[in-house]
Protein backbone atom coordinates (compact mmCIF):
# COMPACT_ATOMS: atom_id res chain seq x y z
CA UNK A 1 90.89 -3.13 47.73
CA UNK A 2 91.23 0.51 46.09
CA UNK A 3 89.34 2.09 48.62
CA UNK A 4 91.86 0.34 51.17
CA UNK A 5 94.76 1.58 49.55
CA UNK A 6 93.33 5.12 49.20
CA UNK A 7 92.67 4.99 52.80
CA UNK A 8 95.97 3.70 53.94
CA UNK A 9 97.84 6.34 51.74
CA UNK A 10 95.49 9.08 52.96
CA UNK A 11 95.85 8.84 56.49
CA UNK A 12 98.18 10.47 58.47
CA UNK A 13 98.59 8.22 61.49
CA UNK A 14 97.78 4.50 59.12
CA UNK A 15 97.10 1.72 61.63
CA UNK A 16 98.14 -1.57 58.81
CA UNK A 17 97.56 -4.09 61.67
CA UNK A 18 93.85 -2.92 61.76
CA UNK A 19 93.69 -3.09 57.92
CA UNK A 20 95.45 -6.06 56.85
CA UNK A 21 94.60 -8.87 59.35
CA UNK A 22 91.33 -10.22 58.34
CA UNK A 23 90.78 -12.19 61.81
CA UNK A 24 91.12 -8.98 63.88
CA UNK A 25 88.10 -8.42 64.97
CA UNK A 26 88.70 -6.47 68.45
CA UNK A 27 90.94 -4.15 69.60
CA UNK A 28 93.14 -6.39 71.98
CA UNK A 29 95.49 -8.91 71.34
CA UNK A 30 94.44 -12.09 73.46
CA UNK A 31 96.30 -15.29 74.54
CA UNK A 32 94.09 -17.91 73.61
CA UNK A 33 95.64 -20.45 75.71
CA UNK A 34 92.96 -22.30 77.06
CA UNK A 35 92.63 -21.92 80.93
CA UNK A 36 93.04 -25.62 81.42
CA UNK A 37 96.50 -25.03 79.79
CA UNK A 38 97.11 -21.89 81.85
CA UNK A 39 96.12 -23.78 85.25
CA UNK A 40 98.33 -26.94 84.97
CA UNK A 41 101.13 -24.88 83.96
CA UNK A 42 101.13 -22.84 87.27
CA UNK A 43 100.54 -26.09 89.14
CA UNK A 44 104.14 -27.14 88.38
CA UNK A 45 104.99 -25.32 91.52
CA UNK A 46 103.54 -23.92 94.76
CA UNK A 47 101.22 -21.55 95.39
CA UNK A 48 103.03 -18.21 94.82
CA UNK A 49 101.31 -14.37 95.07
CA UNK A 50 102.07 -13.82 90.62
CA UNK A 51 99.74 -16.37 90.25
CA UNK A 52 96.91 -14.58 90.41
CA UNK A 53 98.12 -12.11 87.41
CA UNK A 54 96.71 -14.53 85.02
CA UNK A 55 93.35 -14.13 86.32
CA UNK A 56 93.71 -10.18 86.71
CA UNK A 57 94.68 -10.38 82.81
CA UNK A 58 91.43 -12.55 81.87
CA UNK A 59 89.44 -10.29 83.62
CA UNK A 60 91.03 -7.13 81.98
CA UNK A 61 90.39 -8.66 78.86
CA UNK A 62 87.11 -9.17 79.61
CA UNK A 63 85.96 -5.38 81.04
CA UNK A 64 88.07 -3.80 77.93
CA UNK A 65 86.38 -6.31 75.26
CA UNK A 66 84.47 -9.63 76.55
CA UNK A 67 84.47 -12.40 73.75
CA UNK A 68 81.07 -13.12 73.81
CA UNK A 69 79.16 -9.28 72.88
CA UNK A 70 81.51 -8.72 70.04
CA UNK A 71 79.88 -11.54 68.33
CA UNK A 72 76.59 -9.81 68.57
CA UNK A 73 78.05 -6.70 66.40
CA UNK A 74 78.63 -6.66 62.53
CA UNK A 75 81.98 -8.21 61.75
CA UNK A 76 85.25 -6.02 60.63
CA UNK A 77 86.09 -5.92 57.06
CA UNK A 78 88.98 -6.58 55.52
CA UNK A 79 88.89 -3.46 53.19
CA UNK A 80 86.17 -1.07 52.77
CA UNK A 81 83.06 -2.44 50.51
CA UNK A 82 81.55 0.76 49.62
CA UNK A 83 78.64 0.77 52.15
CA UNK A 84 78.49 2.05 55.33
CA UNK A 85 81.05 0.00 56.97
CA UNK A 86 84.74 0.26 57.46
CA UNK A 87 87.57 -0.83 59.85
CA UNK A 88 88.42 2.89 60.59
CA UNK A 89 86.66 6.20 61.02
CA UNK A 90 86.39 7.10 57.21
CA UNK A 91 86.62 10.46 56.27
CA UNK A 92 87.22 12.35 52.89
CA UNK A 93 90.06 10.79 51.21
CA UNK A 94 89.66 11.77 47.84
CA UNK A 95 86.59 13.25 45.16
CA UNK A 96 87.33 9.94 43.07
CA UNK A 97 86.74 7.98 46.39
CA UNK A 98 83.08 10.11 46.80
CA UNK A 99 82.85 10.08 43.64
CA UNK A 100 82.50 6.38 43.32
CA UNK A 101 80.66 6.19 46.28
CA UNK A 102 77.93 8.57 45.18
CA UNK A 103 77.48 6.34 41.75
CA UNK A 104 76.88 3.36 44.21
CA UNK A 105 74.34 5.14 46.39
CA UNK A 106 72.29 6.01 43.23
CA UNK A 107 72.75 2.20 41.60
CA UNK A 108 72.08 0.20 45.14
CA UNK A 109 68.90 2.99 46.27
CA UNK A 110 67.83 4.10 43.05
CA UNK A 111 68.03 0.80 40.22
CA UNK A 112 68.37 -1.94 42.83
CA UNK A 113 66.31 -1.59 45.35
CA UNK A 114 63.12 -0.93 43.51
CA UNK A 115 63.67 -3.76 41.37
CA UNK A 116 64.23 -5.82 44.29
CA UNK A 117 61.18 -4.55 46.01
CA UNK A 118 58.89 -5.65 43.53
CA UNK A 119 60.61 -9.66 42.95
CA UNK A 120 60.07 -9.68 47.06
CA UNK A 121 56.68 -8.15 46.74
CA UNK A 122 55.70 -11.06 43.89
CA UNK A 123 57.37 -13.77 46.06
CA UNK A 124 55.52 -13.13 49.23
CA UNK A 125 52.44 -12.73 47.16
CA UNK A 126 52.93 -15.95 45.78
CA UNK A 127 53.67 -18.00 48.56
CA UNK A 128 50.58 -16.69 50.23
CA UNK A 129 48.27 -17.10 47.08
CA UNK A 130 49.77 -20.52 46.26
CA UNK A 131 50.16 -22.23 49.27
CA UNK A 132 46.28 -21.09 50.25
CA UNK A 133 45.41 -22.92 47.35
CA UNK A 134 47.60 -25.99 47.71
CA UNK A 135 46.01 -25.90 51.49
CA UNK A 136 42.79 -26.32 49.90
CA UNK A 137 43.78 -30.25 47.86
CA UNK A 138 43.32 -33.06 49.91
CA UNK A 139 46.26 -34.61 51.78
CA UNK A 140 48.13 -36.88 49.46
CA UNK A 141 51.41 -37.32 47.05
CA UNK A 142 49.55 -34.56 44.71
CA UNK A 143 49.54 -31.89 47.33
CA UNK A 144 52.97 -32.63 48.50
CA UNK A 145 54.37 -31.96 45.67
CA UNK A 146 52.76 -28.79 44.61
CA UNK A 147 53.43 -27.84 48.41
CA UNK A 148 57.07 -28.10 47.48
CA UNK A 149 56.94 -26.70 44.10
CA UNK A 150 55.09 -24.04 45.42
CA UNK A 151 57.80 -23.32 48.53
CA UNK A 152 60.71 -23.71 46.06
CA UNK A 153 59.79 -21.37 43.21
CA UNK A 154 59.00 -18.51 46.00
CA UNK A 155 62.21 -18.79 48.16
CA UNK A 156 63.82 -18.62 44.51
CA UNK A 157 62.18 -15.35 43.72
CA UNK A 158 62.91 -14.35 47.13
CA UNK A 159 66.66 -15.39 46.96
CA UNK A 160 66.47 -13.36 43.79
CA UNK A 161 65.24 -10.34 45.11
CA UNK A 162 68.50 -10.26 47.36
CA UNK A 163 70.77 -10.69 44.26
CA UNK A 164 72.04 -13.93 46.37
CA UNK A 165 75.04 -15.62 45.18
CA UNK A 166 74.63 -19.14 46.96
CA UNK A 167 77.05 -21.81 46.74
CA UNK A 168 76.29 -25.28 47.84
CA UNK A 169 78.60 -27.91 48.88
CA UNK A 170 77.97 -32.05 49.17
CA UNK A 171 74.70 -32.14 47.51
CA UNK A 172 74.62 -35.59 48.20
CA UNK A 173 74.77 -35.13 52.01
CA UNK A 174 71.17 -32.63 52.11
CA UNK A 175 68.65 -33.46 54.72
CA UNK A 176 66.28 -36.47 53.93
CA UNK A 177 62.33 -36.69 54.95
CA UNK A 178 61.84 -37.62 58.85
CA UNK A 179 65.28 -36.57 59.89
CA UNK A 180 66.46 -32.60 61.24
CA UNK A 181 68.31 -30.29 59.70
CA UNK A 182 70.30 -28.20 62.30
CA UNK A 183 72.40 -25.05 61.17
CA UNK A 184 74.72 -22.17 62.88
CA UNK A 185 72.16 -19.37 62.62
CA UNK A 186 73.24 -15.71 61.04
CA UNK A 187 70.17 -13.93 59.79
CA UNK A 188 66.49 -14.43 59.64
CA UNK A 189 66.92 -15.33 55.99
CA UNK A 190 69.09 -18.44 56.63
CA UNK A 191 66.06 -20.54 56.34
CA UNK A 192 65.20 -18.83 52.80
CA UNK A 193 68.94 -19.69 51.96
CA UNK A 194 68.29 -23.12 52.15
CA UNK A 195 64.54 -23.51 50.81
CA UNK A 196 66.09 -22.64 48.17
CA UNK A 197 67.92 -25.46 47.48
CA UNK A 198 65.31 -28.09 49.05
CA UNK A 199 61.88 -28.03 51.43
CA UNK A 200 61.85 -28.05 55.18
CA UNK A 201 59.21 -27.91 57.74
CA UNK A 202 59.94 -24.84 59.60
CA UNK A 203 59.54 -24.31 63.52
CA UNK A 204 58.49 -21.19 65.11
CA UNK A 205 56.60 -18.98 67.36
CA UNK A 206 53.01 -17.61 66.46
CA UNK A 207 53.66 -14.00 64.66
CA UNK A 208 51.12 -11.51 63.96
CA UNK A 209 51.06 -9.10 61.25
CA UNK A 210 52.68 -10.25 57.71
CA UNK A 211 54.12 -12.80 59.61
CA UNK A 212 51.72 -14.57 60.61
CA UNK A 213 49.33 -14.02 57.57
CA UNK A 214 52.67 -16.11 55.19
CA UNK A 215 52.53 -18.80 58.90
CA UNK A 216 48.93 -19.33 58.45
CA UNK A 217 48.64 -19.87 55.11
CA UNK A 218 51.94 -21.87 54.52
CA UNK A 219 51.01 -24.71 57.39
CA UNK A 220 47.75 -25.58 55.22
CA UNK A 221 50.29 -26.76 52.94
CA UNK A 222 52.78 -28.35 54.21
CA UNK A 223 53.72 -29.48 58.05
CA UNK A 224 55.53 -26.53 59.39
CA UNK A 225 55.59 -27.05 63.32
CA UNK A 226 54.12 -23.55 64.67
CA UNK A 227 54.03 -22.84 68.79
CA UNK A 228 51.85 -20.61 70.70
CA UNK A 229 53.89 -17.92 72.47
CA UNK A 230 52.09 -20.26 76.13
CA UNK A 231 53.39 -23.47 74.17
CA UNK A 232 56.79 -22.97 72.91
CA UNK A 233 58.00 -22.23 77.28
CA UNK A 234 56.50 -25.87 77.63
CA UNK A 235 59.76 -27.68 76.56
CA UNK A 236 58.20 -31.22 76.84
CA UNK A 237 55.05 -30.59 74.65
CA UNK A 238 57.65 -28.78 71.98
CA UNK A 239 59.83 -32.19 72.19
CA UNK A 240 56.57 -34.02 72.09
CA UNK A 241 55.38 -32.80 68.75
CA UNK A 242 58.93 -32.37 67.10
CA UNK A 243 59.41 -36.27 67.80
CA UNK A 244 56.01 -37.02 66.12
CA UNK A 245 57.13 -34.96 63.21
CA UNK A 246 60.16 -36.88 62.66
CA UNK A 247 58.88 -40.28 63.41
CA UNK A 248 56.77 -40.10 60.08
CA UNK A 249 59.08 -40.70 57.48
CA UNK A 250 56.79 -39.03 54.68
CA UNK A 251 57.14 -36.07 55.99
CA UNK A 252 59.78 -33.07 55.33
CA UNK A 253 62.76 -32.83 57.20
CA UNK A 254 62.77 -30.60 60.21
CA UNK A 255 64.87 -27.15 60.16
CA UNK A 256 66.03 -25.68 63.81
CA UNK A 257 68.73 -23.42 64.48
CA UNK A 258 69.77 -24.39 67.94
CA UNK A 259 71.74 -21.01 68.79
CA UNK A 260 68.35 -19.33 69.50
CA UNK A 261 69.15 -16.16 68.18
CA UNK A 262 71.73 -14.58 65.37
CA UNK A 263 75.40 -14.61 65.58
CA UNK A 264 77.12 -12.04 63.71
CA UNK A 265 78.96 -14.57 60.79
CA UNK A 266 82.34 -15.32 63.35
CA UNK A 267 81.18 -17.92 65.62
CA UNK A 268 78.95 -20.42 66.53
CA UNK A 269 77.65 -20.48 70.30
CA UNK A 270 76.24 -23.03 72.65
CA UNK A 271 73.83 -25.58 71.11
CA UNK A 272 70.43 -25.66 73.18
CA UNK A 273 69.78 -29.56 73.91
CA UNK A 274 66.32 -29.67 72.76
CA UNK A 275 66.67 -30.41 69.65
CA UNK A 276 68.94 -33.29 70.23
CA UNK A 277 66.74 -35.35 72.06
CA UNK A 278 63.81 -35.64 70.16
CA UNK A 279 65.93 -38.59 68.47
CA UNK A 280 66.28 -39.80 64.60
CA UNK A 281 68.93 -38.42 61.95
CA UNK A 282 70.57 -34.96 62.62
CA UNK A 283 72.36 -33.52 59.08
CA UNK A 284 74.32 -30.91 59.98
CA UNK A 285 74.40 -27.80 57.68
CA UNK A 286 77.44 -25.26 58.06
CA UNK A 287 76.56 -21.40 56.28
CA UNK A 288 79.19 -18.76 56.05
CA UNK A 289 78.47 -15.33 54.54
CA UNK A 290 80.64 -13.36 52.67
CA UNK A 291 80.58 -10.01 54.55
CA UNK A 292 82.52 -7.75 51.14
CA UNK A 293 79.11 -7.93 49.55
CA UNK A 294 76.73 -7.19 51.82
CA UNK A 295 76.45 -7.24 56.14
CA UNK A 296 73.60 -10.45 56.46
CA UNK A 297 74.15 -10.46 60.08
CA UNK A 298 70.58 -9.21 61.66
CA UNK A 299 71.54 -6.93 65.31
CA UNK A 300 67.72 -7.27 66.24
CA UNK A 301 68.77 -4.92 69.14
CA UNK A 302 69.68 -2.09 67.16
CA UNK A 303 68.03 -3.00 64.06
CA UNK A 304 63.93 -3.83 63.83
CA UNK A 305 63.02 -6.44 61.15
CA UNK A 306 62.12 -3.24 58.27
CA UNK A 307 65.57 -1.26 59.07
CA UNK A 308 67.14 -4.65 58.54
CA UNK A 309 65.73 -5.64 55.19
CA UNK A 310 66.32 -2.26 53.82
CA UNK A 311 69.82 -2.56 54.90
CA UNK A 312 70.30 -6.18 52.89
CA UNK A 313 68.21 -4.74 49.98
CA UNK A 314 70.31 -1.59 49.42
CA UNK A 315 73.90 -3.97 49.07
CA UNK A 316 75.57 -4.83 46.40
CA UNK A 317 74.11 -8.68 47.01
CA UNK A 318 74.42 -11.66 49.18
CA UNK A 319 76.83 -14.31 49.05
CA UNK A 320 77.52 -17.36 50.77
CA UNK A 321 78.74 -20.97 50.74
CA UNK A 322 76.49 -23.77 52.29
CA UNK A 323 77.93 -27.07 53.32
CA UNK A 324 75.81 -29.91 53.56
CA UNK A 325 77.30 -32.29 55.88
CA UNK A 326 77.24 -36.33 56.66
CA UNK A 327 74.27 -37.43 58.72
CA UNK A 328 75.17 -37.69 62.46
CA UNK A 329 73.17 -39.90 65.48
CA UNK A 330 73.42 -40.00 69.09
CA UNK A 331 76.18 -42.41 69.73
CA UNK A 332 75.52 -44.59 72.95
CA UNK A 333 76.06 -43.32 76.57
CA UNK A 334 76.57 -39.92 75.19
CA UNK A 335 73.54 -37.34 76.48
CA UNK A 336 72.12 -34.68 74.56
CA UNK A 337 74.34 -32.13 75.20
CA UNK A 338 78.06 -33.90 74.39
CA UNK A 339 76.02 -35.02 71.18
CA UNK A 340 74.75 -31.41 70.34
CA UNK A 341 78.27 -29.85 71.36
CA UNK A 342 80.08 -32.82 68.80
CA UNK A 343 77.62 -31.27 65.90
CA UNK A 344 78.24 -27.57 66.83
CA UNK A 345 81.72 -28.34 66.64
CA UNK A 346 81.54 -30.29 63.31
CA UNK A 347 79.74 -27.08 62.33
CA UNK A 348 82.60 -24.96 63.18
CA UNK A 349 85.39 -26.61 61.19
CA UNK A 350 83.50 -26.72 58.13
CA UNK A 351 82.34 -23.31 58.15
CA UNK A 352 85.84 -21.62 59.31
CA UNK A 353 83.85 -20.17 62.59
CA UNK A 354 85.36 -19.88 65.88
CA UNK A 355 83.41 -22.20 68.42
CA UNK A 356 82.53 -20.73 71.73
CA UNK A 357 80.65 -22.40 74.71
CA UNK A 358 78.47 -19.51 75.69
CA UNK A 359 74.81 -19.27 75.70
CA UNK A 360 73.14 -16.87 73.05
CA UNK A 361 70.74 -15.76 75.29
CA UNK A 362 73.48 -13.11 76.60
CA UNK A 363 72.83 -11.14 73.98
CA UNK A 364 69.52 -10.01 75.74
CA UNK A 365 70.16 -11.64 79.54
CA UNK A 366 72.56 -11.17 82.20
CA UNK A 367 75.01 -13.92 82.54
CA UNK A 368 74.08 -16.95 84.81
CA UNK A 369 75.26 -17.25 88.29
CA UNK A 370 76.69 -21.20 87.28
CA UNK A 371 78.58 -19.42 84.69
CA UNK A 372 80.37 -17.41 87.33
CA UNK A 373 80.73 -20.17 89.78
CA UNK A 374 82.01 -22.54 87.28
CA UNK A 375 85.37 -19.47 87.00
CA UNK A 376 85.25 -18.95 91.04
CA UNK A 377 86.07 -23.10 91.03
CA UNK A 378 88.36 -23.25 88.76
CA UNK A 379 90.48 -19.96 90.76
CA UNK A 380 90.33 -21.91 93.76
CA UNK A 381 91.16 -24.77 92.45
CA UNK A 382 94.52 -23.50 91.99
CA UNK A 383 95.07 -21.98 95.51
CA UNK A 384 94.33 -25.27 97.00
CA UNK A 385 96.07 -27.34 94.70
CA UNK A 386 98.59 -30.31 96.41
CA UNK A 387 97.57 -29.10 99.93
CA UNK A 388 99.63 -25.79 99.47
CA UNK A 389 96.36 -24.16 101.28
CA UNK A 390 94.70 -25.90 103.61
């Protein structure tokens, strides 16, 4: 807040709407009246030429800053946090500004960082070691629970080794054995967030590399659900062994994050069905970082996996809140997407994230032609509306 001050005083031309509203995370102001709203207003009367300006504004919106690739970009700060980031160009203020930010360089790279080097280092070491010899026991209550003792004293070590600062919320409400755990996805470490407060059986792809040396020896101890790069594009043989997962009660509960990929700590995007019609229990898990101590969002397209770790290693920590929610099932006559969209929005409230319909996948695909169709309807429906056009 210092820093914020420093910088307000400091510069010549000070732009306070960019510093003091929190929520500002673009550079336009929008209407966010929905377009339902918008429509039936103009249908009050006919047809007329002006109509058409609400459209031209959506789309000018859209070219100058789309709602959808912002949330693929580290979110603005309030005030500056002494990293790298900041709501303005930031430039020499003052030597007791650099000065202070000097002192943190040599703390976060110098003191910090090794130390949390070596706690990672020791926890991926022993969830290899341990787990390998857990694998080893034969299956029974004895080798689920050192599985789990095992998996929790790592992810704590891990947790640890990012100075995290985790708060969670309605213990009572955490995911129980046979049912899924579904949460708004940030950062690859999400899952580590919550191992640390309970076991899940993880889903994934096949990974090479350290990856896949911590996959293969972690699965020999406990049930994690792990797809061949040719299996995981078969959607019914992924539903097929998720659903025999979670029809045996004894085992742990299931952790997905239906987004598909990481959204930068704002929103929460489309829900992919699959995971909602396997069947059983869903317990719905809302996490919300806070950004003033360190960026957790992961930008895998301008960030590999190393530049990203080094980047959450060399904050001051990582904080967040984690709300464990009440158990949700299908209702009857609703499909798997109203039911996954009714948890994503659930999601949403709780964690104070704005909910949007789009599909992660834009973040590395072009947008669908139904998408664009689905806008190209809803123009037209308002030039042919009560027979003004025939």
């Amino acid at each position: 807040q210092w820093a914020t001050i420093r910088i307000q005083k400091g510069v010549k031309k000070p732009q306070p709407q960019m510093l003091k509203t929190p929520t500002a995370n673009g550079i336009i102001e929008r209407d966010e009246t929905p377009m339902e709203k918008e429509i039936a207003r103009l249908h009050r009367v006919d047809f007329e030429f002006s109509d058409i300006f609400y459209f031209c504004r959506k789309g000018f919106e859209a070219i100058v800053e789309d709602e959808v690739t912002q949330r693929f970009s580290s979110e603005e700060l309030v005030s500056w946090n002494l990293l790298t980031r900041t709501n303005v160009n930031f430039h020499y203020i003052s030597l007791r500004l650099t000065v202070v930010w000097v002192i943190g360089v040599i703390v976060r790279y110098c003191f910090l960082l090794p130390l949390r080097f070596t706690l990672a280092a020791i926890g991926i070491t022993s969830m290899i070691v341990g787990t390998t010899m857990v694998g080893q026991l034969p299956n029974g209550s004895v080798k689920n629970y050192l599985s789990e003792v095992v998996h929790l004293t790592c992810s704590r070590i891990l947790v640890r080794a990012l100075s995290g600062t985790i708060h969670y919320h309605n213990k009572e409400n955490k995911p129980q054995k046979g049912g899924i755990c579904v949460a708004n996805h940030t950062s690859p470490i999400d899952a580590i967030i919550l191992t640390n407060d309970g076991c899940y059986a993880m889903v994934g792809q096949v990974h090479g590399g350290l990856m896949g040396v911590i996959q293969r020896a972690t699965v020999k101890a406990c049930p994690h659900v792990w797809f061949e790069r040719s299996e995981i594009k078969d959607r019914h043989l992924v539903t097929k062994r998720l659903r025999e997962h979670v029809m045996d009660k004894n085992k742990l509960p299931i952790l997905i994050f239906p987004e598909g990929t990481c959204i930068n700590n704002t929103s929460v995007m489309m829900f992919k069905k699959g995971s909602f019609e396997i069947g059983g229990t869903i317990y719905p898990v809302a996490i919300k970082y806070d950004p003033q101590f360190g960026d957790a969002f992961w930008n895998s397209s301008k960030y590999n996996i190393v530049s990203y770790l080094l980047r959450i290693m060399t904050s001051w920590a990582i904080v967040c809140n984690v709300w464990y929610m009440p158990p949700m099932v299908r209702k009857e006559g609703e499909d798997a997407v109203q039911f996954a969209n009714r948890v994503k929005s659930a999601i949403a409230r709780q964690g104070g994230l704005t909910e949007l319909p789009w599909d992660g996948g834009l973040k590395r695909a072009k947008v669908k032609d139904t998408f664009k169709e689905e806008q190209q309807k809803n123009y037209s429906k308002m030039l042919v509306r009560n027979g003004s056009i025939g």
